[in-house]
C-alpha atoms as a PDB file:
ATOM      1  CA  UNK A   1       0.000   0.000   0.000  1.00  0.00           C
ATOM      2  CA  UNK A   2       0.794   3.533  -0.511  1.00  0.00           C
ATOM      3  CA  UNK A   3       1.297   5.827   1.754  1.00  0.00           C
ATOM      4  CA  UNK A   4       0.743   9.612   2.282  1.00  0.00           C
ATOM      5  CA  UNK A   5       2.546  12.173   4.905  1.00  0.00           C
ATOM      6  CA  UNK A   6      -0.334  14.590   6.164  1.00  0.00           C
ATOM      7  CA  UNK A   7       0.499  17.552   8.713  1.00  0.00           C
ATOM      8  CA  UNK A   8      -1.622  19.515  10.531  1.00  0.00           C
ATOM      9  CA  UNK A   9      -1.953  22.252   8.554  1.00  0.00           C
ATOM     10  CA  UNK A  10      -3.631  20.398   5.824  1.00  0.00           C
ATOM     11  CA  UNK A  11      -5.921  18.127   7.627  1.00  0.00           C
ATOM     12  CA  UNK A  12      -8.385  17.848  10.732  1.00  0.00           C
ATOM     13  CA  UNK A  13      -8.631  14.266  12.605  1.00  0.00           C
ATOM     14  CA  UNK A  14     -11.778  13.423  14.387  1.00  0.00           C
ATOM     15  CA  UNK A  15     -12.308  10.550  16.732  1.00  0.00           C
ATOM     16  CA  UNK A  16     -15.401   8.446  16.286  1.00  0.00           C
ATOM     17  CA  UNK A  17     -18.473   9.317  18.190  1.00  0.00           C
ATOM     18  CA  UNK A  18     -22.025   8.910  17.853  1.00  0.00           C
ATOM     19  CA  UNK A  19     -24.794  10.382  15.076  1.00  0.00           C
ATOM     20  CA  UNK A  20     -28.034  11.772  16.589  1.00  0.00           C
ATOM     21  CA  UNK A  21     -30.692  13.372  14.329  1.00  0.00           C
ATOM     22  CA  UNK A  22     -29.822  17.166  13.887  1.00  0.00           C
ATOM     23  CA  UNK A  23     -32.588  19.793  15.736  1.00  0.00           C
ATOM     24  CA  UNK A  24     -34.497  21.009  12.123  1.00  0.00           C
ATOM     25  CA  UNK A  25     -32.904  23.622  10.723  1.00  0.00           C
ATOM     26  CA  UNK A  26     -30.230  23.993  13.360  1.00  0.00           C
ATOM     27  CA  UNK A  27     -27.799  24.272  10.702  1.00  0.00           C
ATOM     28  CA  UNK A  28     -29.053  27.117   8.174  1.00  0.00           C
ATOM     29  CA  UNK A  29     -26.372  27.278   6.595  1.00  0.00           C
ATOM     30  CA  UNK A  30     -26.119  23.687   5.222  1.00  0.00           C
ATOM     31  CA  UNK A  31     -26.851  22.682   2.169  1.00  0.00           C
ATOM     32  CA  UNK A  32     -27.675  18.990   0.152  1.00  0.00           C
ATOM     33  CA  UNK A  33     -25.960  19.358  -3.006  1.00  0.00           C
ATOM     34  CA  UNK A  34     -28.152  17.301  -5.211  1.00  0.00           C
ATOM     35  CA  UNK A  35     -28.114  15.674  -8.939  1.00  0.00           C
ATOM     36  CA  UNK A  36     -31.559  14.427 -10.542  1.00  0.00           C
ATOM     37  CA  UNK A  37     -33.187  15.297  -6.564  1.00  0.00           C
ATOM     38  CA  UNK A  38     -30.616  12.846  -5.346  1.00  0.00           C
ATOM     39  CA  UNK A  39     -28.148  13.915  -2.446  1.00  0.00           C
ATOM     40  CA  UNK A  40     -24.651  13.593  -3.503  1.00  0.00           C
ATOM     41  CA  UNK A  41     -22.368  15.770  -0.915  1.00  0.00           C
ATOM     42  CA  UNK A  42     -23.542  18.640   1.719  1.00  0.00           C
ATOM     43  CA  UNK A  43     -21.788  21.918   1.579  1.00  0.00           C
ATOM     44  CA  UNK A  44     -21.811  25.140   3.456  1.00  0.00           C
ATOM     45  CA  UNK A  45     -23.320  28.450   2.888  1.00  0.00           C
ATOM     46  CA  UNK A  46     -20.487  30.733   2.732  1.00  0.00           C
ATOM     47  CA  UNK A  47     -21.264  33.532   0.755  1.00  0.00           C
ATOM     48  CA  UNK A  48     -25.152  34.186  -0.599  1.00  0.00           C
ATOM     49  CA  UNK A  49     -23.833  33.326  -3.963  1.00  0.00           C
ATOM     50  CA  UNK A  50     -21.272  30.436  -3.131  1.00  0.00           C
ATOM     51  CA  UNK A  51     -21.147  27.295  -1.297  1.00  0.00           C
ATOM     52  CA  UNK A  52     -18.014  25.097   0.106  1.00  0.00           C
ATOM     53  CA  UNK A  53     -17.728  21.114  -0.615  1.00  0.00           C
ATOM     54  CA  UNK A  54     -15.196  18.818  -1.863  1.00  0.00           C
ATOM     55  CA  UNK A  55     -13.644  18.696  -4.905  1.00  0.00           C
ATOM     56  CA  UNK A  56     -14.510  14.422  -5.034  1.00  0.00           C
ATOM     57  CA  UNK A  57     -17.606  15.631  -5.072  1.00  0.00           C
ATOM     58  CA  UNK A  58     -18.681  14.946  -8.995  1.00  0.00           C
ATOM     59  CA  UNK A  59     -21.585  16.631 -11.084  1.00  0.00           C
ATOM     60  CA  UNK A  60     -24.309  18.355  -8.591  1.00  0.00           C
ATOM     61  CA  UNK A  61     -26.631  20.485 -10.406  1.00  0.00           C
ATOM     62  CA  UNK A  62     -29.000  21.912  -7.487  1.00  0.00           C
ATOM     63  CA  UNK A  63     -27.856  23.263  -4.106  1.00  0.00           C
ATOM     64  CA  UNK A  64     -30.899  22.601  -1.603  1.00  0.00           C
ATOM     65  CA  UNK A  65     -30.866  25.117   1.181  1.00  0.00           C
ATOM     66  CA  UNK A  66     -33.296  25.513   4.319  1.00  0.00           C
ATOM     67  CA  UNK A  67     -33.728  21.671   4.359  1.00  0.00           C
ATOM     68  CA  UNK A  68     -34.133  19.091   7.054  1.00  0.00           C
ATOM     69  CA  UNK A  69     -35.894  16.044   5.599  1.00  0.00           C
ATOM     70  CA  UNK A  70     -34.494  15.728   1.640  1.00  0.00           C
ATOM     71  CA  UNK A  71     -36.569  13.396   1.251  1.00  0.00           C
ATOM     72  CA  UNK A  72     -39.622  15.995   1.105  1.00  0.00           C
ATOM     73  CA  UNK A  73     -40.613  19.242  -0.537  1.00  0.00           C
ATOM     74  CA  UNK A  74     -40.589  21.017   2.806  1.00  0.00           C
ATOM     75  CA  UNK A  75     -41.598  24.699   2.302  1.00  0.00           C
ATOM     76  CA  UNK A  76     -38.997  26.157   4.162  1.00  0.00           C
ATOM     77  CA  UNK A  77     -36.387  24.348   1.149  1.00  0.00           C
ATOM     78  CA  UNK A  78     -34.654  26.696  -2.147  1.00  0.00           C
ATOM     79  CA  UNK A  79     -33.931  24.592  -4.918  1.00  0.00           C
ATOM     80  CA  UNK A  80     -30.866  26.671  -7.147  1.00  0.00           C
ATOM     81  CA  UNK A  81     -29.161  25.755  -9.911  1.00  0.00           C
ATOM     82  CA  UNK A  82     -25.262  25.632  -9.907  1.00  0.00           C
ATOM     83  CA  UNK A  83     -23.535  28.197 -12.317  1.00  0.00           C
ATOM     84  CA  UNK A  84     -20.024  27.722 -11.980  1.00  0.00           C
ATOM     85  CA  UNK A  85     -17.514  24.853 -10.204  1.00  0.00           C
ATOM     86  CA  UNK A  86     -14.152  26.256  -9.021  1.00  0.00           C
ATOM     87  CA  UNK A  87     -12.500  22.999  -7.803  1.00  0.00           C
ATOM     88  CA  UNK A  88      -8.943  23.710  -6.035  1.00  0.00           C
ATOM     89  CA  UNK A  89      -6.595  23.876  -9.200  1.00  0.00           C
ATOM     90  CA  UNK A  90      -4.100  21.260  -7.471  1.00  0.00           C
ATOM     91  CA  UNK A  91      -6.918  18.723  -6.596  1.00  0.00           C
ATOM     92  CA  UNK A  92      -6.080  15.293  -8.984  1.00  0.00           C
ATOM     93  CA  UNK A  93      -8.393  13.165  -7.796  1.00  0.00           C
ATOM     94  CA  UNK A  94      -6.482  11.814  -4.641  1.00  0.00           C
ATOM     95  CA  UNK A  95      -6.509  13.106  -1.335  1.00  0.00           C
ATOM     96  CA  UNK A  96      -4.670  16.592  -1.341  1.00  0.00           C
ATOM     97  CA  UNK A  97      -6.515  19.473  -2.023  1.00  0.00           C
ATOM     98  CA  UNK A  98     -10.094  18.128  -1.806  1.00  0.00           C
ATOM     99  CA  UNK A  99     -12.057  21.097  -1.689  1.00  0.00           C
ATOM    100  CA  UNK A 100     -14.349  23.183  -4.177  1.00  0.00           C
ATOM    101  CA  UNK A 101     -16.353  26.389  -4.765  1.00  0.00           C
ATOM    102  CA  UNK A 102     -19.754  26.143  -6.234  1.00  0.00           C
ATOM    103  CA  UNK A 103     -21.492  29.387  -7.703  1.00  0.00           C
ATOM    104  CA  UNK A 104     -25.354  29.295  -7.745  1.00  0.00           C
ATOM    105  CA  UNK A 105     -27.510  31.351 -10.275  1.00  0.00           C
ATOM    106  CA  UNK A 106     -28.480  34.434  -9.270  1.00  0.00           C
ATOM    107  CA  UNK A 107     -31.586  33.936  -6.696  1.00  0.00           C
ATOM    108  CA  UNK A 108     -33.166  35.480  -3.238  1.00  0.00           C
ATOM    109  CA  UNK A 109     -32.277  34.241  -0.388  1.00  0.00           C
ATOM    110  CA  UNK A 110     -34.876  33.352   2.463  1.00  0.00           C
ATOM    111  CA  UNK A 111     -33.579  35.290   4.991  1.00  0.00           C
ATOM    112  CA  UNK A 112     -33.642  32.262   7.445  1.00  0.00           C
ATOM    113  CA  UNK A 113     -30.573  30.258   5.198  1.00  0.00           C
ATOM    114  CA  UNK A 114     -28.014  32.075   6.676  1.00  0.00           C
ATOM    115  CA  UNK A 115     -24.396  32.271   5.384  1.00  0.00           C
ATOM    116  CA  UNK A 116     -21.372  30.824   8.203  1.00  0.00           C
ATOM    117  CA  UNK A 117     -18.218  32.781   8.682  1.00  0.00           C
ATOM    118  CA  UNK A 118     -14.906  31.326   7.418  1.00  0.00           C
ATOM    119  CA  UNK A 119     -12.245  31.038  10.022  1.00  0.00           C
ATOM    120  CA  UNK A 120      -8.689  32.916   9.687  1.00  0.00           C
ATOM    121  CA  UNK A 121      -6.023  31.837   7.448  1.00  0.00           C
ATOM    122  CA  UNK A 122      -3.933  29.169   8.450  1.00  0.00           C
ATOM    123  CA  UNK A 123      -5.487  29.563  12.173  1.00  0.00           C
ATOM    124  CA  UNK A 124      -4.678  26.104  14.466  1.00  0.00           C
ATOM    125  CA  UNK A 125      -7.613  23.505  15.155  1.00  0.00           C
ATOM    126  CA  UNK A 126      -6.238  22.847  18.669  1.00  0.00           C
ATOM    127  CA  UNK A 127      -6.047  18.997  19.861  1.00  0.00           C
ATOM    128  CA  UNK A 128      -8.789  17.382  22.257  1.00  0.00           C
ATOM    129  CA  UNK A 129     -11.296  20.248  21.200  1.00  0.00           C
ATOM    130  CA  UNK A 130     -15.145  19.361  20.717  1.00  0.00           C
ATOM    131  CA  UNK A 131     -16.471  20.115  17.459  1.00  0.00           C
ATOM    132  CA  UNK A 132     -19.733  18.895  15.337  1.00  0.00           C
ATOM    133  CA  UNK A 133     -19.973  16.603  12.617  1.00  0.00           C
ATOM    134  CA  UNK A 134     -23.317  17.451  10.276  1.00  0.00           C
ATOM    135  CA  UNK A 135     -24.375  15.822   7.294  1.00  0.00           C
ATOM    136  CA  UNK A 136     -27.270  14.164   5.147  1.00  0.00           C
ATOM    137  CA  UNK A 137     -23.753  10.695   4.225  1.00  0.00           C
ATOM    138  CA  UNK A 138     -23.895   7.574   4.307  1.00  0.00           C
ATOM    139  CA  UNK A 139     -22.305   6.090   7.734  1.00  0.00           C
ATOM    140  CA  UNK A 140     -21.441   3.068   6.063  1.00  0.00           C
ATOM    141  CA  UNK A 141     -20.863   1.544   1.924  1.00  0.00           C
ATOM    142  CA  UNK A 142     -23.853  -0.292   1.732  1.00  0.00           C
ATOM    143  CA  UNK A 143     -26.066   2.198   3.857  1.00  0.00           C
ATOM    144  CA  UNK A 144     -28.181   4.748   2.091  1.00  0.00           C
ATOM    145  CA  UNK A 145     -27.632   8.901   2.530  1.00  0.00           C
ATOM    146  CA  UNK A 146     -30.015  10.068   5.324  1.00  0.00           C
ATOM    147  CA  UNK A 147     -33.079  11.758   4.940  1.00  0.00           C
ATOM    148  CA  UNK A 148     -33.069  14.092   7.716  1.00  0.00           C
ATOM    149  CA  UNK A 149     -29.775  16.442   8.823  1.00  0.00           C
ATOM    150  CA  UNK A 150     -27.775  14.580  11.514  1.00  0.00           C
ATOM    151  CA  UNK A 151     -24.891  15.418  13.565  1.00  0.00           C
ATOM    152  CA  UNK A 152     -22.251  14.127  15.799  1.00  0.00           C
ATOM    153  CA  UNK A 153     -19.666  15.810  18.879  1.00  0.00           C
ATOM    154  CA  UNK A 154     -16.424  14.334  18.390  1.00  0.00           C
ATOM    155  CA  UNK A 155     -12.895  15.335  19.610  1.00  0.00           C
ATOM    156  CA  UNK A 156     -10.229  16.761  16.843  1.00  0.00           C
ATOM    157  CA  UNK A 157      -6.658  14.900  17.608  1.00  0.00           C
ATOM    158  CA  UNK A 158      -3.193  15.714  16.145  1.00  0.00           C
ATOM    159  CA  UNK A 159      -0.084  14.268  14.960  1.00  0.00           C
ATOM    160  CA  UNK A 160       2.369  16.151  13.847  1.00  0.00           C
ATOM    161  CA  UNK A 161       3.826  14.013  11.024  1.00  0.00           C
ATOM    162  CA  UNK A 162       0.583  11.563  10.944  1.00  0.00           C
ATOM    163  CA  UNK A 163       1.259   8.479   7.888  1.00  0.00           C
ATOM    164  CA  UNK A 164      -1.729   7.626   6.591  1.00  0.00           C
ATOM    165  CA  UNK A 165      -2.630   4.742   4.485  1.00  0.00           C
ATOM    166  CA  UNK A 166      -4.612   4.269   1.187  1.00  0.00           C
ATOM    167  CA  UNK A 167      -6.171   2.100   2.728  1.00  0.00           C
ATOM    168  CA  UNK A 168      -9.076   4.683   2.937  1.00  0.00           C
ATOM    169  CA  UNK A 169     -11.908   5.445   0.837  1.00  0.00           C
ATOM    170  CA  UNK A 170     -13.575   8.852  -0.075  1.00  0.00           C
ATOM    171  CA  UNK A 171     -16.818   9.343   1.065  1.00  0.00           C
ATOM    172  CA  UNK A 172     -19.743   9.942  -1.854  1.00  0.00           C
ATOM    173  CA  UNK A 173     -20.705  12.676   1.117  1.00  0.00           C
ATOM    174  CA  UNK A 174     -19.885  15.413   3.196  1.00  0.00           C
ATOM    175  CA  UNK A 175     -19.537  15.937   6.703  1.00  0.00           C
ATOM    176  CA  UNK A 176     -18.927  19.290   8.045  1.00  0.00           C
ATOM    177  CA  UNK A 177     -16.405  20.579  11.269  1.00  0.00           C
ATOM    178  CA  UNK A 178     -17.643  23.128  13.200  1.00  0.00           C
ATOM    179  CA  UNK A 179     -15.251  24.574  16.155  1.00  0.00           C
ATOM    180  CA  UNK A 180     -17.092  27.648  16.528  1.00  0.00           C
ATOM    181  CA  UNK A 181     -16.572  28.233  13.097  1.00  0.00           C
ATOM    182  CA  UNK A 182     -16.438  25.938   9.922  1.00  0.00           C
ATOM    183  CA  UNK A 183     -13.031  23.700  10.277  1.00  0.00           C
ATOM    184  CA  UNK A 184     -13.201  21.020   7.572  1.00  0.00           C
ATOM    185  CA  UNK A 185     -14.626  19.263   5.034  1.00  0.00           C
ATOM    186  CA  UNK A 186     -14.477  15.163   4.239  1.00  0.00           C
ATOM    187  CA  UNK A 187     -11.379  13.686   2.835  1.00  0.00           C
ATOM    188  CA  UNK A 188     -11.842   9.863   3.638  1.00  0.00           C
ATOM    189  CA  UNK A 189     -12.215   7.492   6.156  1.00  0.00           C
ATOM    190  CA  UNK A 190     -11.465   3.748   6.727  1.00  0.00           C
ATOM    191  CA  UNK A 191     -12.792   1.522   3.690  1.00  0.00           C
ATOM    192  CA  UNK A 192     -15.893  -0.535   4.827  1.00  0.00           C
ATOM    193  CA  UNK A 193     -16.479   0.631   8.306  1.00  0.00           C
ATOM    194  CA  UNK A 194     -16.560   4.115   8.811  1.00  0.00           C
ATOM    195  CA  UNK A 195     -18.232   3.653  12.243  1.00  0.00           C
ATOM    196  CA  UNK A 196     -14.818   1.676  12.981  1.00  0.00           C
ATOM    197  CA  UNK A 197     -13.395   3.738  16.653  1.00  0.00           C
ATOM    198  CA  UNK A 198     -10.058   2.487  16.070  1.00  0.00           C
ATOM    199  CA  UNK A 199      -9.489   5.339  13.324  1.00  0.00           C
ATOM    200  CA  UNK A 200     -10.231   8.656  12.814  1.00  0.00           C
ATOM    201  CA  UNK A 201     -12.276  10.179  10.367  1.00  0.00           C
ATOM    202  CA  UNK A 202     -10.439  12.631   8.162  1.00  0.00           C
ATOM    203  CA  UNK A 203     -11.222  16.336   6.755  1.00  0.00           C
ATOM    204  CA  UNK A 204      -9.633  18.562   4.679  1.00  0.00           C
ATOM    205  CA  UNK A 205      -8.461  22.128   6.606  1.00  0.00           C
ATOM    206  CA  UNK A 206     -10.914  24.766   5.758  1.00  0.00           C
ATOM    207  CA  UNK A 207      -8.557  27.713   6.917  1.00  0.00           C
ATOM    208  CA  UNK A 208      -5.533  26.416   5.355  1.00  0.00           C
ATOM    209  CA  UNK A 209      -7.388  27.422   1.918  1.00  0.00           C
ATOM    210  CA  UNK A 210      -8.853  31.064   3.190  1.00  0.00           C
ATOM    211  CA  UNK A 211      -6.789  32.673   0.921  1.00  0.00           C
ATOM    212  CA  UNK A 212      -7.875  30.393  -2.312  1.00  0.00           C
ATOM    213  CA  UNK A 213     -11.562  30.357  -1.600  1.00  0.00           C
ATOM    214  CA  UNK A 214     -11.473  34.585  -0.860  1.00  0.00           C
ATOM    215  CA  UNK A 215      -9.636  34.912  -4.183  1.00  0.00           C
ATOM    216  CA  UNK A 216     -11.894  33.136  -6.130  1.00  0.00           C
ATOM    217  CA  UNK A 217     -15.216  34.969  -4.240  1.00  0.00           C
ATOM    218  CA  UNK A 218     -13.673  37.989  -5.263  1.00  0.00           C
ATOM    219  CA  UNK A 219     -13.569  37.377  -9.016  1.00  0.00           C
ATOM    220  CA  UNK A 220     -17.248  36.798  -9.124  1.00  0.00           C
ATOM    221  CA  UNK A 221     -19.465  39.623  -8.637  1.00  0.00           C
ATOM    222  CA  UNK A 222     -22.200  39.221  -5.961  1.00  0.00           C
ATOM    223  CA  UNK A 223     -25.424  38.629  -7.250  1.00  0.00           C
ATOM    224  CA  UNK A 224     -27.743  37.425  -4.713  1.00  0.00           C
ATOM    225  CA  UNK A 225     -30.578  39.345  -2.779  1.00  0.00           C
ATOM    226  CA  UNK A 226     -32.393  38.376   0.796  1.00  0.00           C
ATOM    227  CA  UNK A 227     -35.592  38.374   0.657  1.00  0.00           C
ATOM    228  CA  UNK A 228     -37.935  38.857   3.752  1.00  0.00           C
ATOM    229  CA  UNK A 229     -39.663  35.908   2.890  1.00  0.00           C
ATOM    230  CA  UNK A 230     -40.197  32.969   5.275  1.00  0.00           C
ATOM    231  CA  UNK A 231     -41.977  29.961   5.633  1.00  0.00           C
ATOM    232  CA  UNK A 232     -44.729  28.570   8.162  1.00  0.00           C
ATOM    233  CA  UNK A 233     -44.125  25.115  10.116  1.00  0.00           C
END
């Protein structure tokens, strides 16, 4: 087997804990990134006009914000089409660089889907620290995506040179790190059993790509408008 030298400032470990169903729209900034109304990854609000994912994550053509149950047309949900990918130029497929920008047509927001602030460039994910694991995934390879939102607290942990084996898989989905602010998105897990407490579950660093993803935002030219419009129930 192969084998991969991550440090800390590209990656996030997480030690296994528990998934609970979510409190509806808890999270209103997450988002089910679907293709022919199927979930294929979650993402993150992050700018009215553009949501964070991974780069492994192939061919969505809808962002679905304000949702709980994906399974249903619940009226609090937008459906908007995707304009533009911006996957991270050095991504190849493998495990470096998984991350991506997705621009959405132009649209009005419901001013409950609310936007979550980045963290700062290159700041540290300190060891032992509890964070939250939210997503619509799989749990397992022959389990389907969820319906409803759920979540997870786990513990971040550290190595400083950690060797990591390909003996992972990527995840068809995406789980999301929150420390306060947005720390990671998915980058794989162990094949088979990702459930498994004797390994982590691993993210790619949100703030070690600040400066990419602000770069990027800034090329595109802010199109969306919030709407005083809500929903009932």
């Amino acid at each position: 087997h192969k084998f991969r030298y991550f440090t800390e400032k590209e990656i996030v470990l997480i030690l296994h804990s528990f998934l609970i169903e979510a409190k509806p729209h808890s999270r209103p900034y997450m988002a089910s990134l679907q293709y022919q109304e199927h979930h294929s990854c979650g993402g993150m609000l992050i700018r009215e006009d553009f949501v964070l994912t991974a780069a492994h994550c192939k061919g969505p053509s809808t962002v679905v914000l304000g949702a709980h149950d994906i399974s249903k047309k619940e009226k609090s949900q937008q459906r908007i089409k995707v304009a533009k990918y911006y996957p991270h130029p050095k991504f190849s497929g493998k495990y470096d660089y998984d991350i991506m920008l997705l621009k959405v047509k132009e649209y009005q927001i419901l001013y409950q889907n609310k936007t979550i602030k980045l963290p700062k460039k290159n700041g540290k994910t300190p060891a032992n620290v509890k964070c939250h694991v939210v997503g619509w995934g799989r749990t397992g390879n022959d389990l389907r995506p969820s319906n409803v939102l759920k979540e997870a607290t786990e513990k971040t942990q550290f190595s400083s040179d950690l060797c990591v084996a390909y003996l992972f898989l990527y995840l068809s989905i995406y789980r999301s790190v929150f420390y306060f602010l947005p720390q990671g998105v998915t980058a794989f897990i162990m094949k088979d059993n990702c459930n498994n407490p004797k390994y982590p579950h691993v993210f790619t660093k949100v703030n070690f790509f600040i400066a990419w993803m602000k770069e990027k935002m800034k090329e595109e030219r802010f199109v969306a408008r919030v709407t005083t419009q809500s929903f009932t129930g």
